[in-house]
PDB file of N, CA and C in Angstrom:
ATOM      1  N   UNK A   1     -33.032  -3.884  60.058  1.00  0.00           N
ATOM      2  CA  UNK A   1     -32.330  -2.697  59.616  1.00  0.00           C
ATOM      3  C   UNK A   1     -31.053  -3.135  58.900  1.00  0.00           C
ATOM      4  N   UNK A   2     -30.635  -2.385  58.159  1.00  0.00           N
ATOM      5  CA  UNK A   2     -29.729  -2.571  56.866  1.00  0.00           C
ATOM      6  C   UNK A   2     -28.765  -1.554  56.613  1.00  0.00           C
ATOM      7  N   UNK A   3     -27.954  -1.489  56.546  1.00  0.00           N
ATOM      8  CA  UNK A   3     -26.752  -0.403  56.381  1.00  0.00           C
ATOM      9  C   UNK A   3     -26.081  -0.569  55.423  1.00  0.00           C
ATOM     10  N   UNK A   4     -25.934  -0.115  54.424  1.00  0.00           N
ATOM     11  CA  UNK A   4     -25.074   0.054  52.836  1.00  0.00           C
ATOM     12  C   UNK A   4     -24.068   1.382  53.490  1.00  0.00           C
ATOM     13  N   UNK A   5     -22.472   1.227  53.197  1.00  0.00           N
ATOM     14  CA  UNK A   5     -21.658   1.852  53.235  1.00  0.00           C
ATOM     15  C   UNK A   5     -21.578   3.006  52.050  1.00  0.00           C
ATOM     16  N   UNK A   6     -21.093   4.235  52.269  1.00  0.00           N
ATOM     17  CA  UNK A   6     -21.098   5.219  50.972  1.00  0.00           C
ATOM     18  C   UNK A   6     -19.273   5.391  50.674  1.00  0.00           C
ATOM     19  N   UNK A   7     -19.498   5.681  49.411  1.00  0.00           N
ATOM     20  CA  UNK A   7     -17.993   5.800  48.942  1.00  0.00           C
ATOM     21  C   UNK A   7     -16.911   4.334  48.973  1.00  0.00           C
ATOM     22  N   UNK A   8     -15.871   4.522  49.551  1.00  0.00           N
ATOM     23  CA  UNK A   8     -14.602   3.215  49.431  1.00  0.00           C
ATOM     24  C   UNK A   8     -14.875   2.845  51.008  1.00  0.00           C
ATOM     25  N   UNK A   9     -15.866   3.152  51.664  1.00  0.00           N
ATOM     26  CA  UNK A   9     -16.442   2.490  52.984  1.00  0.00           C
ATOM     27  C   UNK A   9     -16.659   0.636  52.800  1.00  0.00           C
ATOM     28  N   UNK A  10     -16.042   0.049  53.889  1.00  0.00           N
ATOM     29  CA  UNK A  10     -16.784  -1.071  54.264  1.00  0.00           C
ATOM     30  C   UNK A  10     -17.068  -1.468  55.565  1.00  0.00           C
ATOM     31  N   UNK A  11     -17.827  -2.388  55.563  1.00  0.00           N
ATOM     32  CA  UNK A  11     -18.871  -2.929  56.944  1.00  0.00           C
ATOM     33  C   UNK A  11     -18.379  -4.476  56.730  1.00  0.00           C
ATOM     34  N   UNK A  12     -17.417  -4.591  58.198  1.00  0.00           N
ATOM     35  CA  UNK A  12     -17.024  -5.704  58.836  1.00  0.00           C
ATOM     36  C   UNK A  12     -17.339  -6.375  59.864  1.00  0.00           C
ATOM     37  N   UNK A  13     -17.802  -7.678  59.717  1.00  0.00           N
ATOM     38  CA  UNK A  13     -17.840  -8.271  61.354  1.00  0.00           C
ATOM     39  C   UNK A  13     -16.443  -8.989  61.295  1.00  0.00           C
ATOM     40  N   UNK A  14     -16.609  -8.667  62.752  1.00  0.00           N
ATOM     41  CA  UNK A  14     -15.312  -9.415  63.762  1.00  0.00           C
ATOM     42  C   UNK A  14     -15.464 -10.732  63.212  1.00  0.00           C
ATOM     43  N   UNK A  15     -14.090 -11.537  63.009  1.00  0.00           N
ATOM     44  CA  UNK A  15     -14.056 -12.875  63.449  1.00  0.00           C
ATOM     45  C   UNK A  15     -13.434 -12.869  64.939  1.00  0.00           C
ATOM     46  N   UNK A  16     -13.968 -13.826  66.036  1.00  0.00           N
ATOM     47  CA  UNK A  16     -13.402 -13.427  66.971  1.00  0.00           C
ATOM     48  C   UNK A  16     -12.167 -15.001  67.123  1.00  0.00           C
ATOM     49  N   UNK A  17     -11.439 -14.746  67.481  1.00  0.00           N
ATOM     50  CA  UNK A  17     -10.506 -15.895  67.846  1.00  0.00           C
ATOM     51  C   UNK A  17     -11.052 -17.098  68.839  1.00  0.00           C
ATOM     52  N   UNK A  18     -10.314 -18.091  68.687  1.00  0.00           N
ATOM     53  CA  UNK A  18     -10.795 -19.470  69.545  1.00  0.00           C
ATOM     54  C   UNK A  18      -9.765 -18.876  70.667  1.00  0.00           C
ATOM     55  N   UNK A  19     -11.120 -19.101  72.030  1.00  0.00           N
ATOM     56  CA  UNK A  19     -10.125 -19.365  72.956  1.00  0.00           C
ATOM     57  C   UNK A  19      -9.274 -20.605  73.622  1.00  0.00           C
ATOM     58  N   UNK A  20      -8.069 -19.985  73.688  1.00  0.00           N
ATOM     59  CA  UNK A  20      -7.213 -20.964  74.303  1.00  0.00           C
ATOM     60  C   UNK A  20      -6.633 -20.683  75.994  1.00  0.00           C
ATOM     61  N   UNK A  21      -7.102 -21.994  76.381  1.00  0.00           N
ATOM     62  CA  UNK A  21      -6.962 -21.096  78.163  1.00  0.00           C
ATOM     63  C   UNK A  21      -5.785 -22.756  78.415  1.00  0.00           C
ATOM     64  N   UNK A  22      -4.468 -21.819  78.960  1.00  0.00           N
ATOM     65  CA  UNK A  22      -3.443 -22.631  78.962  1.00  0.00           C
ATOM     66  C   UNK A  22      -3.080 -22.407  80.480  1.00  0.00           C
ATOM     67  N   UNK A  23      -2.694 -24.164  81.482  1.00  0.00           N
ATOM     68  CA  UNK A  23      -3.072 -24.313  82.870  1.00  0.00           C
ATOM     69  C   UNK A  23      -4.373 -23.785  83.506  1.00  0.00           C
ATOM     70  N   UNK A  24      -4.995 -23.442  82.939  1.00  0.00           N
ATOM     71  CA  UNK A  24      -6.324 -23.394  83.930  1.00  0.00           C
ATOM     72  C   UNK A  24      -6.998 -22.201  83.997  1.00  0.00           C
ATOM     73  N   UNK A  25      -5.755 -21.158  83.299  1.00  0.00           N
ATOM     74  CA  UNK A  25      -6.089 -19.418  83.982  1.00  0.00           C
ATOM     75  C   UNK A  25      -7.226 -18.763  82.317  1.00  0.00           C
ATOM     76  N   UNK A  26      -8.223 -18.712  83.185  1.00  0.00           N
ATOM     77  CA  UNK A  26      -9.103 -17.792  81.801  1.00  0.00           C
ATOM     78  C   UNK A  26      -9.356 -16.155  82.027  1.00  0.00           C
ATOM     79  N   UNK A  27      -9.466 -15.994  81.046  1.00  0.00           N
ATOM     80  CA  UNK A  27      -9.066 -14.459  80.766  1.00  0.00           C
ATOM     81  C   UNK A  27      -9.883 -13.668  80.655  1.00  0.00           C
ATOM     82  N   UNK A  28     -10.721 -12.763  80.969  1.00  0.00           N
ATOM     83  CA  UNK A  28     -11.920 -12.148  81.303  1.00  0.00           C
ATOM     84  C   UNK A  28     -11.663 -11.782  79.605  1.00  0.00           C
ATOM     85  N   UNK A  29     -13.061 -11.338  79.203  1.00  0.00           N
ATOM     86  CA  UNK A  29     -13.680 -10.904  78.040  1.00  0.00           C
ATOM     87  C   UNK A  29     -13.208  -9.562  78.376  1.00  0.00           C
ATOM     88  N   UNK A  30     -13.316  -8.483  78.733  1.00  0.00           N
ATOM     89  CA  UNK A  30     -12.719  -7.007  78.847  1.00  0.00           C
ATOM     90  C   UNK A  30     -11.252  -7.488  79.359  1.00  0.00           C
ATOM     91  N   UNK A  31     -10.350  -8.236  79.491  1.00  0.00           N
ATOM     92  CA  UNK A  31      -8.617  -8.016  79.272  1.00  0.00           C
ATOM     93  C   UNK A  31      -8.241  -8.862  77.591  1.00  0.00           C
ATOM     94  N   UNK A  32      -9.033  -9.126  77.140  1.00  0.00           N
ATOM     95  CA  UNK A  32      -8.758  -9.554  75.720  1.00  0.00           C
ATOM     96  C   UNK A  32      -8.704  -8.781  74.917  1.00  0.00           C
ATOM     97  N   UNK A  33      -7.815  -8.689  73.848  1.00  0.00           N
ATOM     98  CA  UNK A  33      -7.530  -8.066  72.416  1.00  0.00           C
ATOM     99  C   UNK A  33      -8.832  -8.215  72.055  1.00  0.00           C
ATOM    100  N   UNK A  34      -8.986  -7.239  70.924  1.00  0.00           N
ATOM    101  CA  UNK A  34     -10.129  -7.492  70.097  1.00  0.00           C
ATOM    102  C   UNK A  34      -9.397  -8.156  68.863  1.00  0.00           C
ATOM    103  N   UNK A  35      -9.958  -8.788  68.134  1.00  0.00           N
ATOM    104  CA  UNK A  35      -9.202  -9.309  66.275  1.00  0.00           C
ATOM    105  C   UNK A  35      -9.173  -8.494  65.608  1.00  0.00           C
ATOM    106  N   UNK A  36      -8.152  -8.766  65.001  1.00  0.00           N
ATOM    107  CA  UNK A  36      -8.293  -7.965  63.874  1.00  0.00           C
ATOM    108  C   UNK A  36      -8.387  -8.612  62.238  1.00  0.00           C
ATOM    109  N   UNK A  37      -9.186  -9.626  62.733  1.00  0.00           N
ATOM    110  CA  UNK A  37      -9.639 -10.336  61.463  1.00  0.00           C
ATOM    111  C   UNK A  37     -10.965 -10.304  61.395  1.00  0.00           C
ATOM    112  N   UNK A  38     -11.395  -9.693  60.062  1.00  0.00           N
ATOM    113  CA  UNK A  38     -13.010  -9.826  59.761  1.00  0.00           C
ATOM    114  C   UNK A  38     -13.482 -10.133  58.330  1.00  0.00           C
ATOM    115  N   UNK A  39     -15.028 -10.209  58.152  1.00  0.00           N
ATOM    116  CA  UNK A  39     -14.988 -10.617  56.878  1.00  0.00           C
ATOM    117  C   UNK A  39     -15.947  -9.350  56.455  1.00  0.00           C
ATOM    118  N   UNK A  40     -16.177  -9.384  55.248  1.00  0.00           N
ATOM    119  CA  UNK A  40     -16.652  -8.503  54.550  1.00  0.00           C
ATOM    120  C   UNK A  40     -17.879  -8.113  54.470  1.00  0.00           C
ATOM    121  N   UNK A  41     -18.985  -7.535  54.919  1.00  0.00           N
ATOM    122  CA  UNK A  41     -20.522  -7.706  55.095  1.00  0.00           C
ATOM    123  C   UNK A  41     -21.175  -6.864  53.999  1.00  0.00           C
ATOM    124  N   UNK A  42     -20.563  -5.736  54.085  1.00  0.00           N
ATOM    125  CA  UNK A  42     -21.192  -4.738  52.704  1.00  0.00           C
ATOM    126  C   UNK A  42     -20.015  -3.835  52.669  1.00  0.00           C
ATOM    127  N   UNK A  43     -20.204  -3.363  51.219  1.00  0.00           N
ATOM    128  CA  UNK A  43     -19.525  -2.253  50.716  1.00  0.00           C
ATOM    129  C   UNK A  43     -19.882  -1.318  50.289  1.00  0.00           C
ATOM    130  N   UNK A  44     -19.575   0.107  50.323  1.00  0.00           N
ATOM    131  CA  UNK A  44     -19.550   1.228  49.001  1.00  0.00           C
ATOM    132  C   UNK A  44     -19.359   0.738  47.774  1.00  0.00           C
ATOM    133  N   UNK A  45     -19.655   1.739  46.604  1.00  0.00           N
ATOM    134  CA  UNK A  45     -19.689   1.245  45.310  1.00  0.00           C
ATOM    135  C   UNK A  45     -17.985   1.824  44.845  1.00  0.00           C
ATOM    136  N   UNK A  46     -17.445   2.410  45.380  1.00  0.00           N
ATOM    137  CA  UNK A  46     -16.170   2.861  45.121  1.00  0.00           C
ATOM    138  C   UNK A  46     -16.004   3.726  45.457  1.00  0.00           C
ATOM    139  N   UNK A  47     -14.571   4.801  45.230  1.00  0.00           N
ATOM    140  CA  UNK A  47     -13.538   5.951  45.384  1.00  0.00           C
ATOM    141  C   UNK A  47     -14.176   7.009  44.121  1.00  0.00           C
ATOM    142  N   UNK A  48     -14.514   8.030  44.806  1.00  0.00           N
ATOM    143  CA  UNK A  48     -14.735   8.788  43.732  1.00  0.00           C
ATOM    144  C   UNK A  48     -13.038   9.957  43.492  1.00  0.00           C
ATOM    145  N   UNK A  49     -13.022   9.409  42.142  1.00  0.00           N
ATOM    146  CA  UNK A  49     -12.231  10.534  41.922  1.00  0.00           C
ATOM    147  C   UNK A  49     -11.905  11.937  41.177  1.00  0.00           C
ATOM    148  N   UNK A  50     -11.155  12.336  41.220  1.00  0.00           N
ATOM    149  CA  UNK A  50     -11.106  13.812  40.841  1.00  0.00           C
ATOM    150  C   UNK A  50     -12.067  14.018  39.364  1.00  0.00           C
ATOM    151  N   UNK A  51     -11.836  13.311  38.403  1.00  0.00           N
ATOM    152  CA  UNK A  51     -12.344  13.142  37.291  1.00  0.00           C
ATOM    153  C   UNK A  51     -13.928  12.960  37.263  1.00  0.00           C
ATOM    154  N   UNK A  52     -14.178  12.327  38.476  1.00  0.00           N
ATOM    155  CA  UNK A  52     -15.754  12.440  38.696  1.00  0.00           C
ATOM    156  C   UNK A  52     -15.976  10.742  38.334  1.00  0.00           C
ATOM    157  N   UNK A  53     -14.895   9.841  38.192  1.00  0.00           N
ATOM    158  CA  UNK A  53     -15.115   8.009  37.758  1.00  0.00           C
ATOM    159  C   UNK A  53     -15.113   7.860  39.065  1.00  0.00           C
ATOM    160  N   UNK A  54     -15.316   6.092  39.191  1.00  0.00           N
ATOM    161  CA  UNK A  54     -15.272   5.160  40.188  1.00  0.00           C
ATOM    162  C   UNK A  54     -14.739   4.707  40.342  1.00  0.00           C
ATOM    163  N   UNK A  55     -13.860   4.651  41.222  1.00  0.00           N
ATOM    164  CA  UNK A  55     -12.756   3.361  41.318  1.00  0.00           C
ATOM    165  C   UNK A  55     -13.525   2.093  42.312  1.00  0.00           C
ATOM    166  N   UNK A  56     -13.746   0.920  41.544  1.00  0.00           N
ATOM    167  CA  UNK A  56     -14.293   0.125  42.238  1.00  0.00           C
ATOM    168  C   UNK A  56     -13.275  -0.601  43.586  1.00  0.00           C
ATOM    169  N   UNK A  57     -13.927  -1.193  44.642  1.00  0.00           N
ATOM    170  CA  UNK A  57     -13.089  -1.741  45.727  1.00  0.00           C
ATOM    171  C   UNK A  57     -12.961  -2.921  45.325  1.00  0.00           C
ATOM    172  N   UNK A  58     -11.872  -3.128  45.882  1.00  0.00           N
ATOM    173  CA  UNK A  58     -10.321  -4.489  45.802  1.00  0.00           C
ATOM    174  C   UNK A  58     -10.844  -5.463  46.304  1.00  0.00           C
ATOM    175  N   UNK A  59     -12.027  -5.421  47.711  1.00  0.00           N
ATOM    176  CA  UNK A  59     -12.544  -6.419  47.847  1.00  0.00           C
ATOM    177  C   UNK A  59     -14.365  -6.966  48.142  1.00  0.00           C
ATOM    178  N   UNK A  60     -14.613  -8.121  47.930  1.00  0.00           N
ATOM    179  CA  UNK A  60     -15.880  -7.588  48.098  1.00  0.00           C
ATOM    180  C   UNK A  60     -16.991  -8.637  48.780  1.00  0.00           C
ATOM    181  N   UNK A  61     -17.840  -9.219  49.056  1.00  0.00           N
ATOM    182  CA  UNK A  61     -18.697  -9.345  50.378  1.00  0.00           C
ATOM    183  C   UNK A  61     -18.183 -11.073  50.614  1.00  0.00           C
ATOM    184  N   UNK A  62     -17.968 -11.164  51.275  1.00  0.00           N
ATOM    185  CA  UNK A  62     -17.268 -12.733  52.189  1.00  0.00           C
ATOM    186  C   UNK A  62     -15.977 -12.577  52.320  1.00  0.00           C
ATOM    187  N   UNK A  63     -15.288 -11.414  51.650  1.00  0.00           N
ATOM    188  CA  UNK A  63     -13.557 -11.954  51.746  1.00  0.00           C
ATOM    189  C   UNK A  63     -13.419 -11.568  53.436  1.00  0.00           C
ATOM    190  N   UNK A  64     -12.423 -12.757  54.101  1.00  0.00           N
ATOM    191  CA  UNK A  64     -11.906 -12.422  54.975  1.00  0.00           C
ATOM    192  C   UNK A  64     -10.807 -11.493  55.023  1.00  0.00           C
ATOM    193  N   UNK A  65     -10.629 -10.249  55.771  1.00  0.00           N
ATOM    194  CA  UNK A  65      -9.243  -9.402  55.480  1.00  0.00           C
ATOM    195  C   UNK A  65      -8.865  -9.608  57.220  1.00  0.00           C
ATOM    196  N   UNK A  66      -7.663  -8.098  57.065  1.00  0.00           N
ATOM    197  CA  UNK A  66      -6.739  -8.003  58.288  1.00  0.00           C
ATOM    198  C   UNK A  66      -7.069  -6.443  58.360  1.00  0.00           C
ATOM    199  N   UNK A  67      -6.679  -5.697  59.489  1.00  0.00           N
ATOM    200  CA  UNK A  67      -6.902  -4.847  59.291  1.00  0.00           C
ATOM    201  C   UNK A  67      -6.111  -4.598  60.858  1.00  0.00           C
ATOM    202  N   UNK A  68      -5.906  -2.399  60.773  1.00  0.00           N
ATOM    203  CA  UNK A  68      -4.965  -2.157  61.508  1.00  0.00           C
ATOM    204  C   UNK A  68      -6.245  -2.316  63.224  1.00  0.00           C
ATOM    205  N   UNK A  69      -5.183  -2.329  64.387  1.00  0.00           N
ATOM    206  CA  UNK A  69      -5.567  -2.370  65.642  1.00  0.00           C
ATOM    207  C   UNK A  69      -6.338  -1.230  65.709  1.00  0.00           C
ATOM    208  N   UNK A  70      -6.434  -0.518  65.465  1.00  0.00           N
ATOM    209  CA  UNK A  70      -7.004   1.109  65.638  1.00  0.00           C
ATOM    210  C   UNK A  70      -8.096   1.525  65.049  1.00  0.00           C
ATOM    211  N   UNK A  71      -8.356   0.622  63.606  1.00  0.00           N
ATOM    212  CA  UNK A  71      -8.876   1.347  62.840  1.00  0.00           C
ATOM    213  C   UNK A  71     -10.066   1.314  62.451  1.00  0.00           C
ATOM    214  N   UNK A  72     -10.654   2.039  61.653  1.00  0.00           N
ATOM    215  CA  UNK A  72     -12.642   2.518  61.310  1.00  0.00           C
ATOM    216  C   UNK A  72     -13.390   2.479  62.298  1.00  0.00           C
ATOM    217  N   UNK A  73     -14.599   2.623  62.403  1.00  0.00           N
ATOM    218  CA  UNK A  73     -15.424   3.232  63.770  1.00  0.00           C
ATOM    219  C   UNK A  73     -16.508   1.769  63.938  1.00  0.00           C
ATOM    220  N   UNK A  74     -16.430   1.981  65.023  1.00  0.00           N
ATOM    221  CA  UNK A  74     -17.372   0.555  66.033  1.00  0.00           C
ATOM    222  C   UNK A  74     -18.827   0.771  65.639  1.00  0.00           C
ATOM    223  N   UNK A  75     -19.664   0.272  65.466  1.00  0.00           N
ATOM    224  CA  UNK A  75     -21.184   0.643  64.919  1.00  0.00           C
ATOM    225  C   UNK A  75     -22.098  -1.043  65.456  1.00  0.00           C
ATOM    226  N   UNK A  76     -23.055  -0.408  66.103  1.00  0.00           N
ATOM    227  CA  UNK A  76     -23.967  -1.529  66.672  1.00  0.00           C
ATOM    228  C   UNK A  76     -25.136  -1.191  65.976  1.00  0.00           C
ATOM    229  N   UNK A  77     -25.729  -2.646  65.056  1.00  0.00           N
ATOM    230  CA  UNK A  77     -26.922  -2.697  64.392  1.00  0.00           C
ATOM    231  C   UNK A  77     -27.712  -3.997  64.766  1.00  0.00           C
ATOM    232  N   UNK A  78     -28.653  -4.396  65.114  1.00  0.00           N
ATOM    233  CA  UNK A  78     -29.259  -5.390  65.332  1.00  0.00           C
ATOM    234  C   UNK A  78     -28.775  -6.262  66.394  1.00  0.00           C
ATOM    235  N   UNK A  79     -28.501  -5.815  67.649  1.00  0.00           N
ATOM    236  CA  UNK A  79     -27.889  -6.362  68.459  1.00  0.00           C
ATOM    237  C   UNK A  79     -26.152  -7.684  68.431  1.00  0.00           C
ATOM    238  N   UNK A  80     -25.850  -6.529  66.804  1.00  0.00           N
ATOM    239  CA  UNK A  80     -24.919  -7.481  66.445  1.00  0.00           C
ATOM    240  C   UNK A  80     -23.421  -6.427  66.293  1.00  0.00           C
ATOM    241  N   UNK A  81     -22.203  -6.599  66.286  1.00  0.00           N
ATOM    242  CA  UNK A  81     -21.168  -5.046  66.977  1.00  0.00           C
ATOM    243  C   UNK A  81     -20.882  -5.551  64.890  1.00  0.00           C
ATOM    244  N   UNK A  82     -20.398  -4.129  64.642  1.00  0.00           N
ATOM    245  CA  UNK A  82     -19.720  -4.160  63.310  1.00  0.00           C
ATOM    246  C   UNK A  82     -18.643  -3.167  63.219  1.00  0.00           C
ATOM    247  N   UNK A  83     -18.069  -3.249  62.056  1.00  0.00           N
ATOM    248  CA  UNK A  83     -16.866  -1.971  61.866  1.00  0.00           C
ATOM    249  C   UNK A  83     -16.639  -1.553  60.895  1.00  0.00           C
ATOM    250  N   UNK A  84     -17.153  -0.556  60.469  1.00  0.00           N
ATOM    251  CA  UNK A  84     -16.825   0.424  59.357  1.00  0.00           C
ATOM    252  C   UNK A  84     -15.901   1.119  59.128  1.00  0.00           C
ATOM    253  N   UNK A  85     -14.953   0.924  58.498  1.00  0.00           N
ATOM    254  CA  UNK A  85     -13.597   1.363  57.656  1.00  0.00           C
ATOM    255  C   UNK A  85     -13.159   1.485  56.354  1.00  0.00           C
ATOM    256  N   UNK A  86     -12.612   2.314  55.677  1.00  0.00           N
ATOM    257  CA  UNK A  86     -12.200   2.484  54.718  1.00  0.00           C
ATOM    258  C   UNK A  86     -10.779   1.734  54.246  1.00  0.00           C
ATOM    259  N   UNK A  87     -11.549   1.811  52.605  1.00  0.00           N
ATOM    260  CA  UNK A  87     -10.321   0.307  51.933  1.00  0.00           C
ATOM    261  C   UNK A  87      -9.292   0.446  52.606  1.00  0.00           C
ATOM    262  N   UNK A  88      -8.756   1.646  52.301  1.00  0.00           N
ATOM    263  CA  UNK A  88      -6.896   1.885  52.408  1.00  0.00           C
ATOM    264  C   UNK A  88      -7.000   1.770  54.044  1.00  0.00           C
ATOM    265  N   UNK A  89      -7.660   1.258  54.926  1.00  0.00           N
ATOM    266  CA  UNK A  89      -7.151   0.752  56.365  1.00  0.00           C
ATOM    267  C   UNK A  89      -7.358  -0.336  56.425  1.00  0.00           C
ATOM    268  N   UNK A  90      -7.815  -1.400  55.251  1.00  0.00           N
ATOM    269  CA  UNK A  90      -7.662  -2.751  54.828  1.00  0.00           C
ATOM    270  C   UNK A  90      -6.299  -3.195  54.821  1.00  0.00           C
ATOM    271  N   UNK A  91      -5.547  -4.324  55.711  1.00  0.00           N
ATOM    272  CA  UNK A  91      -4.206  -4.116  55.279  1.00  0.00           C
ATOM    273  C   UNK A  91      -3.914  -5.130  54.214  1.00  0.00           C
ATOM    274  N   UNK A  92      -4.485  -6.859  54.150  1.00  0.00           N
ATOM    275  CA  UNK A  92      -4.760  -7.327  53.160  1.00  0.00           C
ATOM    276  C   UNK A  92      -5.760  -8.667  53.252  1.00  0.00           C
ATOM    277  N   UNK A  93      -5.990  -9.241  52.175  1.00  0.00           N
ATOM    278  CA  UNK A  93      -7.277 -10.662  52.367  1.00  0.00           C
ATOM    279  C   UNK A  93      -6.159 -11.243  52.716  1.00  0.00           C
ATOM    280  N   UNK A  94      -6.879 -12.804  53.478  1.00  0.00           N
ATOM    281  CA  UNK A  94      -6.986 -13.741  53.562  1.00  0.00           C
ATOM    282  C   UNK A  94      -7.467 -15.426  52.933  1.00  0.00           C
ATOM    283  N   UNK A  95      -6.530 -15.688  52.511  1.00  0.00           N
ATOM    284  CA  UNK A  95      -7.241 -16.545  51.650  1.00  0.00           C
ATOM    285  C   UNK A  95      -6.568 -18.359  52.168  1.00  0.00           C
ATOM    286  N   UNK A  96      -7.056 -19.246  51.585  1.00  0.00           N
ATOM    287  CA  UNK A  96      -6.536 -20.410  52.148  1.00  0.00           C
ATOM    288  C   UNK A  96      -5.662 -21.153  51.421  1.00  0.00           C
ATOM    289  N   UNK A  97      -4.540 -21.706  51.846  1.00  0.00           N
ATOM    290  CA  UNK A  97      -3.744 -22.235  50.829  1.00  0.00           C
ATOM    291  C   UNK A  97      -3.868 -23.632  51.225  1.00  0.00           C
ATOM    292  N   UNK A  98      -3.643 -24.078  49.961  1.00  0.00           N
ATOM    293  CA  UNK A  98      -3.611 -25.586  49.907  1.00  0.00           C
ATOM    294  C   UNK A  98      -1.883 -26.824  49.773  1.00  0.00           C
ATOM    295  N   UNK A  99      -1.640 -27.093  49.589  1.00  0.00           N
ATOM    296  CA  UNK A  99      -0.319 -27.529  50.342  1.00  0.00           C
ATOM    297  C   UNK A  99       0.739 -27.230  50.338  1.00  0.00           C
ATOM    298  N   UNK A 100       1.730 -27.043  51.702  1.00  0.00           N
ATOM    299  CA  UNK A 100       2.778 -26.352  51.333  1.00  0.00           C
ATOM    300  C   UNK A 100       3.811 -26.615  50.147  1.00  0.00           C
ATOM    301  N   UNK A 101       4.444 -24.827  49.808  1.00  0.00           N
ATOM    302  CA  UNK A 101       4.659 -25.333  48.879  1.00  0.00           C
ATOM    303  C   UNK A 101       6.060 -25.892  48.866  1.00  0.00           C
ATOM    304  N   UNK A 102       6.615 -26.562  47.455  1.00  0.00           N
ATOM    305  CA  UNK A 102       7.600 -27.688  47.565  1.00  0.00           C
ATOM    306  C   UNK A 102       7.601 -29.062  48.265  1.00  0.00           C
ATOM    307  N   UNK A 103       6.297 -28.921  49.035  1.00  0.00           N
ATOM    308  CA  UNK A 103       5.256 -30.608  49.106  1.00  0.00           C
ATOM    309  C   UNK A 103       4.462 -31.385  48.185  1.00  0.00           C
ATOM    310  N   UNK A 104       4.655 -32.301  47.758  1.00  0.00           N
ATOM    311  CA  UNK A 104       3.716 -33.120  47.253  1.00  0.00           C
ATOM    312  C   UNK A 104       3.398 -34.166  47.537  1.00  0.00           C
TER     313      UNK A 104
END
């Protein structure tokens, strides 16, 4: 099964964080944060606007983003958890930088 988002919708999986268990104490799976880092799985084709055009989305399938604690709705497909949210609760990508800068 397959899910295509409609409108400025997208479909995120979790990245989930490495755990780090510091002196010994580990942390049950239900007292953990969820992330709020995911990457991009599918999108809508854009924002429809008043004019009846498309505004295409800002980002699109692999980008890793950020996104708010709260936000778009939880959705289970293939025994796998996802999250569907809209762009504007995208807060921004992620991308990798290469050396700091004023280093060489």
């Amino acid at each position: 099964m397959s899910l295509r988002p409609l409108h400025d919708r997208v479909l995120i999986k979790r990245i989930e964080e490495q755990e780090t268990v510091k002196g010994g104490i580990i942390i049950p799976d239900t007292a953990k944060e969820k992330s709020q880092e995911g990457e991009v799985v599918a999108l809508g084709p854009g924002k429809m606007l008043e004019n009846g055009s498309i505004l295409p989305l800002q980002v699109k399938e692999g980008d890793r983003i950020l996104f708010g604690k709260y936000s778009g709705t939880e959705v289970r497909l293939a025994d796998q958890d996802y999250l569907i949210l809209r762009e504007d609760e995208i807060i921004g990508t992620l991308t990798q930088t290469g050396k700091a800068a004023g280093k060489k």
